[in-house]
Protein backbone atom coordinates (compact mmCIF):
# COMPACT_ATOMS: atom_id res chain seq x y z
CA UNK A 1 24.86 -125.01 48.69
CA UNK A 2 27.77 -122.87 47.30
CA UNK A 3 28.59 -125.29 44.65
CA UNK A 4 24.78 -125.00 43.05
CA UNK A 5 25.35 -121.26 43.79
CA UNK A 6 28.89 -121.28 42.01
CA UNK A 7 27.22 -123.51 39.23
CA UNK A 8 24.18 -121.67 38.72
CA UNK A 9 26.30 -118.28 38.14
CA UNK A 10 28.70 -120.19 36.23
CA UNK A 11 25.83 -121.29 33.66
CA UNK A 12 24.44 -117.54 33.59
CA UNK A 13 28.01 -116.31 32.43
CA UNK A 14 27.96 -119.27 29.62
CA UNK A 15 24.52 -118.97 28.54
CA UNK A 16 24.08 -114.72 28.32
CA UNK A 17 26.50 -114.63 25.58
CA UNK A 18 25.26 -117.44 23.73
CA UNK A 19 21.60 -115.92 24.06
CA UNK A 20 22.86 -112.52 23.08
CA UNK A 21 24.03 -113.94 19.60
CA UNK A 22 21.34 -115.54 19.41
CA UNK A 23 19.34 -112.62 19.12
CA UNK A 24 21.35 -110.62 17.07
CA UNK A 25 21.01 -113.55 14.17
CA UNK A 26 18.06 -113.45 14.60
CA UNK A 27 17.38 -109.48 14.05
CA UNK A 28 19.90 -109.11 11.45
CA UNK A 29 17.89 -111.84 9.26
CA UNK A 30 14.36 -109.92 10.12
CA UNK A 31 16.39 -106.58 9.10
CA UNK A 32 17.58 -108.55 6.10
CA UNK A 33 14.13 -109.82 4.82
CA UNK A 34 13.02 -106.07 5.35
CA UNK A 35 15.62 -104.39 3.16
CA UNK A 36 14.80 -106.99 0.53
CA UNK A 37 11.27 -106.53 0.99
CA UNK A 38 11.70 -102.56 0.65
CA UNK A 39 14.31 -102.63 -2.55
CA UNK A 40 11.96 -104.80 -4.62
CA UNK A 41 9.08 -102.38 -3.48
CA UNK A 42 11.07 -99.36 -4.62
CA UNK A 43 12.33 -100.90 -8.02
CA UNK A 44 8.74 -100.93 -8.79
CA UNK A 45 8.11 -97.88 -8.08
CA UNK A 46 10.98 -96.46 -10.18
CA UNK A 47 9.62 -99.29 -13.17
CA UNK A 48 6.45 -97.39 -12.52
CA UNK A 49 7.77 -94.13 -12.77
CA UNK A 50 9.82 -94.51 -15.91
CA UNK A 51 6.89 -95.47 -17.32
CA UNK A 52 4.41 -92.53 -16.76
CA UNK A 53 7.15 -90.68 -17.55
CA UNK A 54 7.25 -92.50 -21.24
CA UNK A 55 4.14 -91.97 -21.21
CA UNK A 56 4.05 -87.97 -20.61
CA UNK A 57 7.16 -87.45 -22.67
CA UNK A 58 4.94 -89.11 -25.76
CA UNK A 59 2.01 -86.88 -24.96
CA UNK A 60 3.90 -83.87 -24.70
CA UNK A 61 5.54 -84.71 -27.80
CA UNK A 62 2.63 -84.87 -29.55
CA UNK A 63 1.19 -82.07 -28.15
CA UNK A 64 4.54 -79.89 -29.40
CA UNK A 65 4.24 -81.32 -33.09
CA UNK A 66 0.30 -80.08 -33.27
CA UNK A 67 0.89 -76.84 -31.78
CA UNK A 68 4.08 -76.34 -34.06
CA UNK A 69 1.81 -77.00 -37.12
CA UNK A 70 -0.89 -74.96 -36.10
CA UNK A 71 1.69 -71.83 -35.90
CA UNK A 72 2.72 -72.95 -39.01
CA UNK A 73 -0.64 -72.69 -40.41
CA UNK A 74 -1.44 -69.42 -39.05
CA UNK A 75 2.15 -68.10 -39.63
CA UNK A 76 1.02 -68.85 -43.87
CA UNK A 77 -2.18 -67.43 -43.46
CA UNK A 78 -0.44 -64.46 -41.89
CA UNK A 79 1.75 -63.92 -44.69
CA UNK A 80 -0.89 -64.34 -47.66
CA UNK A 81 -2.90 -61.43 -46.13
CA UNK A 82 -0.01 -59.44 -46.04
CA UNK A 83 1.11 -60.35 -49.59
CA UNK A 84 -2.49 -59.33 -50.50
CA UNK A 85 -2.03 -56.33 -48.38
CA UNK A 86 1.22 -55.31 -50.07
CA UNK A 87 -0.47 -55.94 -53.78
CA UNK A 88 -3.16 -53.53 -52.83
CA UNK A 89 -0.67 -51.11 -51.60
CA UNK A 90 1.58 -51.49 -54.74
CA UNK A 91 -1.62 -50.82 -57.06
CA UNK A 92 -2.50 -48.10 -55.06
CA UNK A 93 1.12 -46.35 -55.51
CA UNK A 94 1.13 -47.16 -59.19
CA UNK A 95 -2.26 -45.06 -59.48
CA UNK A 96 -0.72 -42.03 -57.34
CA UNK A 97 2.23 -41.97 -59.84
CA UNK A 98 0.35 -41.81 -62.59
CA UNK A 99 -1.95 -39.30 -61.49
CA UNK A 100 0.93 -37.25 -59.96
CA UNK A 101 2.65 -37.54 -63.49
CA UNK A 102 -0.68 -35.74 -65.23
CA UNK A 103 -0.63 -33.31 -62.39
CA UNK A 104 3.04 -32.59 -62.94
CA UNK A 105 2.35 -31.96 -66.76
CA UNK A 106 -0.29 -29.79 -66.33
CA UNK A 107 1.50 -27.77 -63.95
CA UNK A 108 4.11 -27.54 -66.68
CA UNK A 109 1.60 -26.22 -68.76
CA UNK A 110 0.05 -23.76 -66.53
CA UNK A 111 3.66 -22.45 -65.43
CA UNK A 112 4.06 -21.51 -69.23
CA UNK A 113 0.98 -19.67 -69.62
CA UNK A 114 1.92 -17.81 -66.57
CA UNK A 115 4.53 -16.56 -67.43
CA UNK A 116 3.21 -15.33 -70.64
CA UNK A 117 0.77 -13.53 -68.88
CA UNK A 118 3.34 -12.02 -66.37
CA UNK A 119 5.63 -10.96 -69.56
CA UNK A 120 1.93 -9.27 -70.73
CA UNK A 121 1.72 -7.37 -67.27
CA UNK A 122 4.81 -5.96 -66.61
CA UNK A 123 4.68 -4.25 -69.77
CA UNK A 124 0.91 -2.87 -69.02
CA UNK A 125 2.59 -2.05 -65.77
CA UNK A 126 5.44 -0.04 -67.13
CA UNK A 127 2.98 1.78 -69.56
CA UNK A 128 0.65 2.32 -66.38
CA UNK A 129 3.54 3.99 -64.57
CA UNK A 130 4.33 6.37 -67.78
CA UNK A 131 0.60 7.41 -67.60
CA UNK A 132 0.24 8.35 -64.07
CA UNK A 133 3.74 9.98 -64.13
CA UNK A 134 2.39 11.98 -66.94
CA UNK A 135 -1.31 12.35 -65.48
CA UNK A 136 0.82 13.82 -62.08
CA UNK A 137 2.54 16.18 -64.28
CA UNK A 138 -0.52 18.15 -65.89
CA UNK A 139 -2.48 17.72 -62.58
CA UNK A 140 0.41 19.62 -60.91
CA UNK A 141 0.16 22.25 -63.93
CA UNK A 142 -3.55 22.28 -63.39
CA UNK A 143 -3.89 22.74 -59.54
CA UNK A 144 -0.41 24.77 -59.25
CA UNK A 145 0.44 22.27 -56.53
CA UNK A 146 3.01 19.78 -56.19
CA UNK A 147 3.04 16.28 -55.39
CA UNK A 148 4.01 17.76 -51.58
CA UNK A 149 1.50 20.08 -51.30
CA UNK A 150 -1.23 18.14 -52.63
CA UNK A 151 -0.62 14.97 -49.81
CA UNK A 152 -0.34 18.30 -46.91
CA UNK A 153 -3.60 19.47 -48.11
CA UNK A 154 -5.83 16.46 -47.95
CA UNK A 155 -3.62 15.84 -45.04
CA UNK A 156 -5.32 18.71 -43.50
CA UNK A 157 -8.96 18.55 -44.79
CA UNK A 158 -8.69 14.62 -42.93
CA UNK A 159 -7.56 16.11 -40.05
CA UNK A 160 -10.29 18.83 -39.73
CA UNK A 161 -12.71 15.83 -40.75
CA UNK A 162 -11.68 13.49 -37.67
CA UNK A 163 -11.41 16.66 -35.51
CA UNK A 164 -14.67 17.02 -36.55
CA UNK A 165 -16.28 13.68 -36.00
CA UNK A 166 -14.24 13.42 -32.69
CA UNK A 167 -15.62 16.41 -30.98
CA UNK A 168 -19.29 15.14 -32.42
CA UNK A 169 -18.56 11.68 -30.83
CA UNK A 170 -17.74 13.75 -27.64
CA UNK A 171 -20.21 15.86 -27.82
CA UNK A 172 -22.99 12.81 -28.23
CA UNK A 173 -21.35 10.28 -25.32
CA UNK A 174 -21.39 13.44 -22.65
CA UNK A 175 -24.69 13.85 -23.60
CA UNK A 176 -25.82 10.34 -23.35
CA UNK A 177 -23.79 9.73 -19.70
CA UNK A 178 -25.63 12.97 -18.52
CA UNK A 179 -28.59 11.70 -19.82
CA UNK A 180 -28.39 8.08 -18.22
CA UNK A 181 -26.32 8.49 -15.03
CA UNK A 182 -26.07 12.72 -14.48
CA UNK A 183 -29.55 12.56 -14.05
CA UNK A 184 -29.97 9.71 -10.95
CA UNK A 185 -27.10 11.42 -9.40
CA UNK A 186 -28.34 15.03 -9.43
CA UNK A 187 -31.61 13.63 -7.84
CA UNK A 188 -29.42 11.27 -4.90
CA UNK A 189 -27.45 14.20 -3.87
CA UNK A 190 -30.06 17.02 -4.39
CA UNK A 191 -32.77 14.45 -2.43
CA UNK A 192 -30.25 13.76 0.64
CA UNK A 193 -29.07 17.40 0.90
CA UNK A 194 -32.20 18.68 1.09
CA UNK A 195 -33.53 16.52 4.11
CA UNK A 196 -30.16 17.17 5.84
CA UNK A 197 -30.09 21.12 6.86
CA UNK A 198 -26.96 20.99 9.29
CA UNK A 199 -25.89 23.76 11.32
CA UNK A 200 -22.60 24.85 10.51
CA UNK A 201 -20.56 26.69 12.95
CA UNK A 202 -16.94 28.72 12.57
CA UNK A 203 -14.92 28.89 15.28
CA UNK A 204 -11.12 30.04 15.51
CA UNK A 205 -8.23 29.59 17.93
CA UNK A 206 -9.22 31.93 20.65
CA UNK A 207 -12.45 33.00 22.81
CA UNK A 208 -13.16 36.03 24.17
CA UNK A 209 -14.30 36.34 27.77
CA UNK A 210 -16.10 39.55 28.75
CA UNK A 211 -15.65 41.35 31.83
CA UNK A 212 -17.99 43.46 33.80
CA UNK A 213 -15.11 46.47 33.86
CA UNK A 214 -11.72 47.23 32.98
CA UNK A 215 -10.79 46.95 37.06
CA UNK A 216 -11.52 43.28 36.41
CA UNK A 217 -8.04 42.98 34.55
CA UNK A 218 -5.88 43.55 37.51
CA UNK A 219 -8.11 41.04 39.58
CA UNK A 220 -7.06 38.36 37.04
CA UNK A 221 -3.50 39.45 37.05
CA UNK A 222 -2.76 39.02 40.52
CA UNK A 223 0.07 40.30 43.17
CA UNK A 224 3.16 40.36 40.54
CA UNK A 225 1.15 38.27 37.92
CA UNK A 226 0.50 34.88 40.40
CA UNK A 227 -3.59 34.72 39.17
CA UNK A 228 -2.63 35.07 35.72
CA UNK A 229 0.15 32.76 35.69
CA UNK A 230 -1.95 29.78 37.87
CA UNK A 231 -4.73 30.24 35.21
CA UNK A 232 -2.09 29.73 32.61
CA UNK A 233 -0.19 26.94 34.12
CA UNK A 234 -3.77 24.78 35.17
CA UNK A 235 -5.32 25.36 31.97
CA UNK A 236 -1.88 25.52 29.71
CA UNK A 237 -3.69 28.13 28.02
CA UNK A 238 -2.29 31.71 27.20
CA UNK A 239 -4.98 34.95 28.59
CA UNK A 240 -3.89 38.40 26.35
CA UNK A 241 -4.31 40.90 28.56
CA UNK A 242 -4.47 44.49 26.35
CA UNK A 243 -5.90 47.33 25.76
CA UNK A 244 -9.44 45.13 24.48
CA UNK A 245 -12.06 47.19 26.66
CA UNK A 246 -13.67 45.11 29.43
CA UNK A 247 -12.77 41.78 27.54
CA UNK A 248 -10.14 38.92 27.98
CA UNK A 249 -8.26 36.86 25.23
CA UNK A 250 -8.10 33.03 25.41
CA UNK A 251 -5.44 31.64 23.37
CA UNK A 252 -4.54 28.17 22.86
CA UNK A 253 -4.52 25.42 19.90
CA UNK A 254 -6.16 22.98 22.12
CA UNK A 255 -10.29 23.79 22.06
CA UNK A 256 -10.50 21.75 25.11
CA UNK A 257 -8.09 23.81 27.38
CA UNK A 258 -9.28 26.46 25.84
CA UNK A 259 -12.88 25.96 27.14
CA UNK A 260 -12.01 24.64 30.58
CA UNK A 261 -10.12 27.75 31.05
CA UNK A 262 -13.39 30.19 29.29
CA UNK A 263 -15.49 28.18 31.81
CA UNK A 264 -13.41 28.48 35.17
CA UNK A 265 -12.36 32.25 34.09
CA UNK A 266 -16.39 33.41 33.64
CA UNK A 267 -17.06 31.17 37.50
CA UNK A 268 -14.39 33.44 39.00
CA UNK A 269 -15.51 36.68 37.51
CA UNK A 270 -19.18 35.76 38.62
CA UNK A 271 -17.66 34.80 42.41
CA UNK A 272 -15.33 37.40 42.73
CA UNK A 273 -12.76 35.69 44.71
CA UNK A 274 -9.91 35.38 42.56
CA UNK A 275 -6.66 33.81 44.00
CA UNK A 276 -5.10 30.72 43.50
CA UNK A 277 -6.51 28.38 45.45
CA UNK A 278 -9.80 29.67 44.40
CA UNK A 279 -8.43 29.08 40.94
CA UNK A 280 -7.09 25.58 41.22
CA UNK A 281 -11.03 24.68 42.65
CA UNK A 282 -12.90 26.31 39.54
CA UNK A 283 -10.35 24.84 36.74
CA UNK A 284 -11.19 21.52 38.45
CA UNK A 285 -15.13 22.04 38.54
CA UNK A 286 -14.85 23.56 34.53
CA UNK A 287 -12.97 20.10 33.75
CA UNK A 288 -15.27 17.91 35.22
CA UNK A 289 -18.54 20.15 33.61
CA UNK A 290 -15.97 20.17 29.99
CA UNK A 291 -15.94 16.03 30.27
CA UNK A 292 -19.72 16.21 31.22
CA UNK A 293 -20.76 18.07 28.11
CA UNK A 294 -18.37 15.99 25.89
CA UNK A 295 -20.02 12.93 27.13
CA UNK A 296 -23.68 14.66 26.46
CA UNK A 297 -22.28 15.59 23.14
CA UNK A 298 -21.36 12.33 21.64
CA UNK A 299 -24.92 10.43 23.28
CA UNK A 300 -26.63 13.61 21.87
CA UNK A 301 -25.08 12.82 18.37
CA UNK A 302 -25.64 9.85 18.83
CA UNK A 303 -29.66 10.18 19.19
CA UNK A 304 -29.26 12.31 16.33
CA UNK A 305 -28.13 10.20 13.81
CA UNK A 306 -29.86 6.98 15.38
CA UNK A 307 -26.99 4.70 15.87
CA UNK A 308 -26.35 2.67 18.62
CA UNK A 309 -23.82 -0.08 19.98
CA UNK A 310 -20.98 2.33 19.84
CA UNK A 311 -17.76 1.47 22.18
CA UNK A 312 -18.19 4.22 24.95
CA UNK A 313 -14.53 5.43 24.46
CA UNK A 314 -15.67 6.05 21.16
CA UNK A 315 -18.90 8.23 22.20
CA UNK A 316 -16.11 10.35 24.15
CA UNK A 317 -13.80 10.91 21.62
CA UNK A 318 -17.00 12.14 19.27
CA UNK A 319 -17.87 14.74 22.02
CA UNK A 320 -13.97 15.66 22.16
CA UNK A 321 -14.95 16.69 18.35
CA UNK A 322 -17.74 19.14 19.89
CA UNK A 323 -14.45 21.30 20.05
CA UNK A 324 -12.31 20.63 17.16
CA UNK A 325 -12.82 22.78 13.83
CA UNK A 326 -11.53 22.14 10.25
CA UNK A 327 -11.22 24.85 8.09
CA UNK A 328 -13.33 26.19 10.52
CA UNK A 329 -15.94 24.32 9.80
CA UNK A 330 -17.30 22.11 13.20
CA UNK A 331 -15.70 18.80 13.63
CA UNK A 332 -19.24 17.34 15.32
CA UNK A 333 -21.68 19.02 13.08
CA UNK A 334 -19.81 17.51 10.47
CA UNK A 335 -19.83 14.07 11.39
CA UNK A 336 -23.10 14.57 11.91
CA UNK A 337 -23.89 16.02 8.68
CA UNK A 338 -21.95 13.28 7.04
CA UNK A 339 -23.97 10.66 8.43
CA UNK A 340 -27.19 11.76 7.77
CA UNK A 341 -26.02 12.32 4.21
CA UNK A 342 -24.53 8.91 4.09
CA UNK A 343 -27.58 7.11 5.80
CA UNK A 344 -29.68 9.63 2.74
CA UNK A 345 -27.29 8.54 -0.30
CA UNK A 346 -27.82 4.60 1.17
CA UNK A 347 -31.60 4.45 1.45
CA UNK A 348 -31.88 6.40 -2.45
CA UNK A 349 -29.52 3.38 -3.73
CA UNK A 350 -31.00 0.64 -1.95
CA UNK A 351 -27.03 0.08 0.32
CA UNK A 352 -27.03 -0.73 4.16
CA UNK A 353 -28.42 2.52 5.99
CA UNK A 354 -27.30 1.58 9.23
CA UNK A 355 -23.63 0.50 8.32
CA UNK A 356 -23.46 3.94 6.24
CA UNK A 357 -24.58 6.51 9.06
CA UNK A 358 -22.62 4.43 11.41
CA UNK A 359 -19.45 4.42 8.84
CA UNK A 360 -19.95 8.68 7.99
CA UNK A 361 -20.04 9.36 11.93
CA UNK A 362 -17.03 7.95 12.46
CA UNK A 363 -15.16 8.57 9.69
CA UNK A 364 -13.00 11.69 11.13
CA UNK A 365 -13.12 10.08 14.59
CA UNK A 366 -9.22 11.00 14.48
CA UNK A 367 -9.42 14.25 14.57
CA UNK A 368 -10.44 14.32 18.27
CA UNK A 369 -6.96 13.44 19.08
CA UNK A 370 -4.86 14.45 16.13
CA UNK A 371 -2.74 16.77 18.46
CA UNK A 372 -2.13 14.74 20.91
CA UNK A 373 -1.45 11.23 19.02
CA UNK A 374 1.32 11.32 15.82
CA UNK A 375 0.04 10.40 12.59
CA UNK A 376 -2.96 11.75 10.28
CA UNK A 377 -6.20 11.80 11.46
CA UNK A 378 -7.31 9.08 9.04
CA UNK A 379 -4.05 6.28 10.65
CA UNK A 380 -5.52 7.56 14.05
CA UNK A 381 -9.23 6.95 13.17
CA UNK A 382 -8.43 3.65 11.36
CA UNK A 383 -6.65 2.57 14.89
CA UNK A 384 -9.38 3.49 17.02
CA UNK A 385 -11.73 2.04 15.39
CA UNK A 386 -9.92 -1.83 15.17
CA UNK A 387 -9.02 -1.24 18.79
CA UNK A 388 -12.70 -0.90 19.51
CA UNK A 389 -14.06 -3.84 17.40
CA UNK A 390 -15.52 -1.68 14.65
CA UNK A 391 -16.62 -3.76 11.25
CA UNK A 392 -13.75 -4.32 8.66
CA UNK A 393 -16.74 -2.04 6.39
CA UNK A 394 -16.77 0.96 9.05
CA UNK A 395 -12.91 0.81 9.43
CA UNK A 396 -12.11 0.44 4.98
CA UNK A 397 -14.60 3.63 5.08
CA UNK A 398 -12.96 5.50 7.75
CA UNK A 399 -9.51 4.57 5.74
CA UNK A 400 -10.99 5.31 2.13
CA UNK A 401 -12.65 8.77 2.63
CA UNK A 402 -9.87 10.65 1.18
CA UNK A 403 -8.87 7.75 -1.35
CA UNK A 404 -5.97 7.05 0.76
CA UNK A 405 -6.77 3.91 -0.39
CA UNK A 406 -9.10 1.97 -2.80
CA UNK A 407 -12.87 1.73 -1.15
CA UNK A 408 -13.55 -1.96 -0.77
CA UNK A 409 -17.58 -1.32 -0.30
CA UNK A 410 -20.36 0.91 -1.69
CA UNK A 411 -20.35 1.95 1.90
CA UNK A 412 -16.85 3.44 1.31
CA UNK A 413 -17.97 5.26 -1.58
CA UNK A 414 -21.23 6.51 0.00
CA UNK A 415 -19.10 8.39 3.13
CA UNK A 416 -16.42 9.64 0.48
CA UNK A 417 -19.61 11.58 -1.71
CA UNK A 418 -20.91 12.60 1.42
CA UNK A 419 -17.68 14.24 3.13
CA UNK A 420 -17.53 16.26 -0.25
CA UNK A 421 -20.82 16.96 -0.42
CA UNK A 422 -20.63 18.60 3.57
CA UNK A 423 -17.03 19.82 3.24
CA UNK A 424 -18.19 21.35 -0.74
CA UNK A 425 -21.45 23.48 0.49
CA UNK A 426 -20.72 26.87 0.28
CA UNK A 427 -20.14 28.52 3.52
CA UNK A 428 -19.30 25.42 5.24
CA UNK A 429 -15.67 25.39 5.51
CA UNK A 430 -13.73 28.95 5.67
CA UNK A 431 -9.97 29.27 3.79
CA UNK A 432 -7.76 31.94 3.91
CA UNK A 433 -7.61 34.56 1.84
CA UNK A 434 -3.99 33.28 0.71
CA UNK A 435 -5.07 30.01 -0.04
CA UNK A 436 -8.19 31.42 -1.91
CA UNK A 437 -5.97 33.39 -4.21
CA UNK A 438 -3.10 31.04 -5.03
CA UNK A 439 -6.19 28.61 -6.18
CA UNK A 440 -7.39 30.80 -8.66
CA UNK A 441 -4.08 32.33 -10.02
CA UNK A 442 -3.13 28.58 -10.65
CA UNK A 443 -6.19 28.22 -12.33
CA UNK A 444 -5.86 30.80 -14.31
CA UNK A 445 -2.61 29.75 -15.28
CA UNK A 446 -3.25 26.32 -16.46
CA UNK A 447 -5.86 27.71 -18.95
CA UNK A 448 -4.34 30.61 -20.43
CA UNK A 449 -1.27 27.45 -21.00
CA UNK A 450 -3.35 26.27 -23.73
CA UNK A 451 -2.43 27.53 -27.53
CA UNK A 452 -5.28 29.71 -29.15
CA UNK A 453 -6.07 31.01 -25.97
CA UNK A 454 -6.94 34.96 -25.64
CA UNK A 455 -7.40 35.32 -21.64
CA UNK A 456 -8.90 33.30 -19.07
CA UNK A 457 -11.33 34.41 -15.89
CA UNK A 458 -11.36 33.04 -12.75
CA UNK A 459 -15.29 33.82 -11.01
CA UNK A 460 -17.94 32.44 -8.56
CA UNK A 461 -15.17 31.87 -6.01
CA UNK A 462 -13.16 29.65 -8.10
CA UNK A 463 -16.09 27.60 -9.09
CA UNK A 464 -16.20 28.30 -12.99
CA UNK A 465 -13.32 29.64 -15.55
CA UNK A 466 -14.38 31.35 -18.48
CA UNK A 467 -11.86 31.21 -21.15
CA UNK A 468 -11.56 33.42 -24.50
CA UNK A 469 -10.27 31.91 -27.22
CA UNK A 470 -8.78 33.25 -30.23
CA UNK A 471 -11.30 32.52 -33.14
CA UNK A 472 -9.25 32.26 -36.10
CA UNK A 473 -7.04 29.69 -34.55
CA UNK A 474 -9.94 27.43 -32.08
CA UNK A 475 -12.66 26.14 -34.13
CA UNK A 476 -15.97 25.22 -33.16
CA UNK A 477 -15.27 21.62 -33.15
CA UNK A 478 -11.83 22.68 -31.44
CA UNK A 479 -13.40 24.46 -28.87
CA UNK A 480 -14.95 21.00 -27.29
CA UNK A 481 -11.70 19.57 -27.07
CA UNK A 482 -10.30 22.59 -25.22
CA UNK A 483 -12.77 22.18 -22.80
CA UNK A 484 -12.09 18.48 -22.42
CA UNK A 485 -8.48 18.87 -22.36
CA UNK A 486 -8.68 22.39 -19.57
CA UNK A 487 -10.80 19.98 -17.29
CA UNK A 488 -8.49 17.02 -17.37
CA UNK A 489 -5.51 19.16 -16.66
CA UNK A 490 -7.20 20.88 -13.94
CA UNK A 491 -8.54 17.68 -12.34
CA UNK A 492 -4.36 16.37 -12.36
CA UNK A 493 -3.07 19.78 -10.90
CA UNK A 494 -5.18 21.24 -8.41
CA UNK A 495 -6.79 20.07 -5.54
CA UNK A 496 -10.62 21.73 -4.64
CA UNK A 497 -13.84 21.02 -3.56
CA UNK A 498 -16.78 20.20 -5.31
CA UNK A 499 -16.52 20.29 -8.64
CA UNK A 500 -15.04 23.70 -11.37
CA UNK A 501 -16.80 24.48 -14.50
CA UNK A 502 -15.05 25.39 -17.52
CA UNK A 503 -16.58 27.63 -19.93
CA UNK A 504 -14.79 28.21 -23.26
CA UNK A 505 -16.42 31.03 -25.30
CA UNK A 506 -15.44 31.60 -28.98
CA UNK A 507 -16.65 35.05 -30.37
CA UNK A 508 -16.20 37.04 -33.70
CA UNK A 509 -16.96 40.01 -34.41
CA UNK A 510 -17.18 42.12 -37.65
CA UNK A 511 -16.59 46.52 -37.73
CA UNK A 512 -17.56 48.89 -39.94
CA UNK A 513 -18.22 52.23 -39.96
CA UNK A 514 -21.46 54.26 -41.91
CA UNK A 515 -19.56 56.96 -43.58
């Protein structure tokens, strides 16, 4: 059994190998018969290839030549129209040459009889030049002028002949602007002043508190001044204690304090207990009834002038003006005044009523704290007024009424006519005396400045200057220029209200005497 074992393995070991080279033979021939197969495919492929290529390399050969000759073609067909071309062209010069050449010769021709001519004038103009040297000569004898005084005399009669026709120019355009806009003006301002008749009240820096006797005085002084001096201290107002019979001075810039201390002052003369607790209780009662009339004040000027919506700090600080003066002149009544004015000029030119009463109410809103708050009453206003959500058109008119700065609205322009027009009226606003003086020596002044001028008068409170002239040096025509020229300088130098009117008289007179 081992031997067939031993035999068996013995013809495995013999036969594998033999089998194994079998097989490769036999793949390398398939391998063989496959390469062969795939060489003799591929050489016909490349035969194949080499000739489509021929084949395209003819075509595109072909294609080359005809496309060569047709640029050739076009190329000549190109180059005759340009040959044309450039035949036209050299015809065309040939012709321009030859006219040029005519041109040139007539030129040549013309340039000769020029200067013929030009010979022909200068001579005329040399002969020309003898005569009017010699015409100069006998004129000069004639007239007994000389050149010199000839040119200064019509010199002269052209300047009296455009002074002339200037002051006639002047004269007709002032008549034609009063004519066409003095007229609608007149009847705006006249219109709204007459339906506004405002009150207008003076007040100064003191009051005056009458007392039942002269014994009263001591009362109010006190043991070793105490009254007095608590009075003084609660009110910070100053009591002039003289020889005034039965009567009491109030003094104090501050028309406030000045009232509280009126009020409390006339409650202890009436209660006859005077001492200074009793004085502490009726400065506090006169406060309290001072800030209840200020409130009453601004709602009543409020009802007044019918506007509404005002910030209630604002309605305060209008009754505060109950007590303020300018140029004595009353700070309320104006505003007042001013807004029914403005709310008057509105409704005549067809602007926002409402915005313009509302605008000339406020527009010295300032002045109710002006001594208490630095800055000019317009800054204040202007300030008040933002901080209390007024319109940009209330606060530019409250800013503009002076001209401070440019108005930005017609409202602007409404409040500034109608502060004039209130602060203008006569008896409205009181100056002093110096003031009033200085105003009309300066205005004198500036008009007896002017050449030809004999004297000057300031009258009607410093509301018209009549000026003399000097007749044989101010003409009639010279005289409206004087005028002219006296307003315009007046206008730059002085500051007034309302408006000054200049009267220039001219006057000759002839004397003789019956013998």
């Amino acid at each position: 059994m081992v031997e067939y074992i031993i035999a068996a393995a013995v013809a495995a070991v013999i036969v594998a190998p033999i089998t194994w080279v079998v097989a490769i033979a036999y793949r390398k021939r398939v391998y063989e018969t496959k390469i062969g197969k795939a060489e003799e495919k591929s050489r016909e492929i490349i035969d194949e290839a080499l000739k489509v290529a021929e084949t395209k390399k003819r075509e595109a050969l072909l294609e080359a030549k005809e496309e060569s000759i047709k640029t050739k073609n076009e190329l000549e067909k190109e180059t005759r129209e340009r040959r044309a071309e450039l035949q036209r062209y050299e015809r065309r010069v040939l012709n321009k040459e030859e006219n040029v050449e005519k041109k040139s010769e007539a030129l040549e021709k013309k340039e000769a009889s020029l200067a013929s001519k030009e010979d022909s004038l200068n001579k005329k103009h040399k002969e020309i030049e003898a005569l009017y040297a010699k015409e100069i000569q006998e004129l000069e004898k004639i007239s007994g002028y000389t050149s010199e005084q000839a040119k200064e005399y019509l010199l002269k009669t052209v300047e009296d002949d455009v002074k002339h026709d200037t002051a006639k120019m002047i004269k007709e355009m002032e008549a034609r602007a009063k004519e066409e806009a003095g007229k609608k003006a007149k009847e705006y301002i006249v219109t709204a002043i007459q339906k506004c008749a405002a009150d207008h009240v003076a007040e100064a820096t003191i009051s005056v508190v009458q007392l039942p006797n002269d014994e009263m005085k001591g009362r109010i002084i006190g043991r070793e001044g105490r009254n007095i001096r608590t009075l003084e201290t609660m009110t910070g107002v100053d009591l002039i204690i003289d020889d005034t019979p039965e009567a009491v001075i109030l003094s104090g810039f501050d028309p406030i304090r000045r009232e509280v201390a009126r009020i409390a002052l006339e409650k202890l003369i009436l209660d006859g207990r005077i001492h200074p607790a009793r004085i502490e209780e009726m400065v506090e009662k006169a406060q309290r009834e001072v800030e209840m009339v200020i409130r009453e004040e601004g709602e009543s000027a409020l009802l007044e002038v019918g506007v509404h919506g005002i910030h209630p700090e604002l309605v305060r600080l209008l009754g505060r003006m109950r007590f303020r003066t300018s140029y004595g002149q009353n700070a309320l009544k104006h505003s007042i005044e001013v807004a029914h004015l403005s709310g008057l000029l509105a409704a005549e030119i067809g602007a926002d009523v409402r915005i313009a009463k509302r605008a000339g109410l406020l527009h010295d809103i300032g002045k109710s704290v002006d001594h208490e708050v630095e800055g000019s009453h317009i800054q204040i206003g202007v300030d008040l007024c933002r901080k209390h959500k007024e319109s940009a058109i209330v606060i530019n008119a409250v800013e503009a009424h002076h001209g401070d700065v440019e108005p930005q609205s017609l409202v602007a322009c409404i409040v500034q006519a109608a502060d004039a027009i209130s602060a203008a009226r006569p008896g409205a606003r009181r100056e002093t005396i110096e003031t009033y003086t200085n105003r009309l020596k300066q205005l004198e002044e500036i008009t007896n400045s002017f050449k030809g001028v004999e004297k000057s008068f300031a009258i009607q409170a410093g509301r018209e200057v009549r000026i003399m002239v000097v007749p044989e040096q101010i003409n009639d025509d010279a005289m409206v220029l004087l005028a002219r020229e006296v307003s315009k300088r007046i206008e730059n130098e002085l500051e007034y209200p309302g408006q000054i009117k200049v009267n220039v008289i001219r006057e000759s007179r002839v004397t003789d005497y019956a013998k």
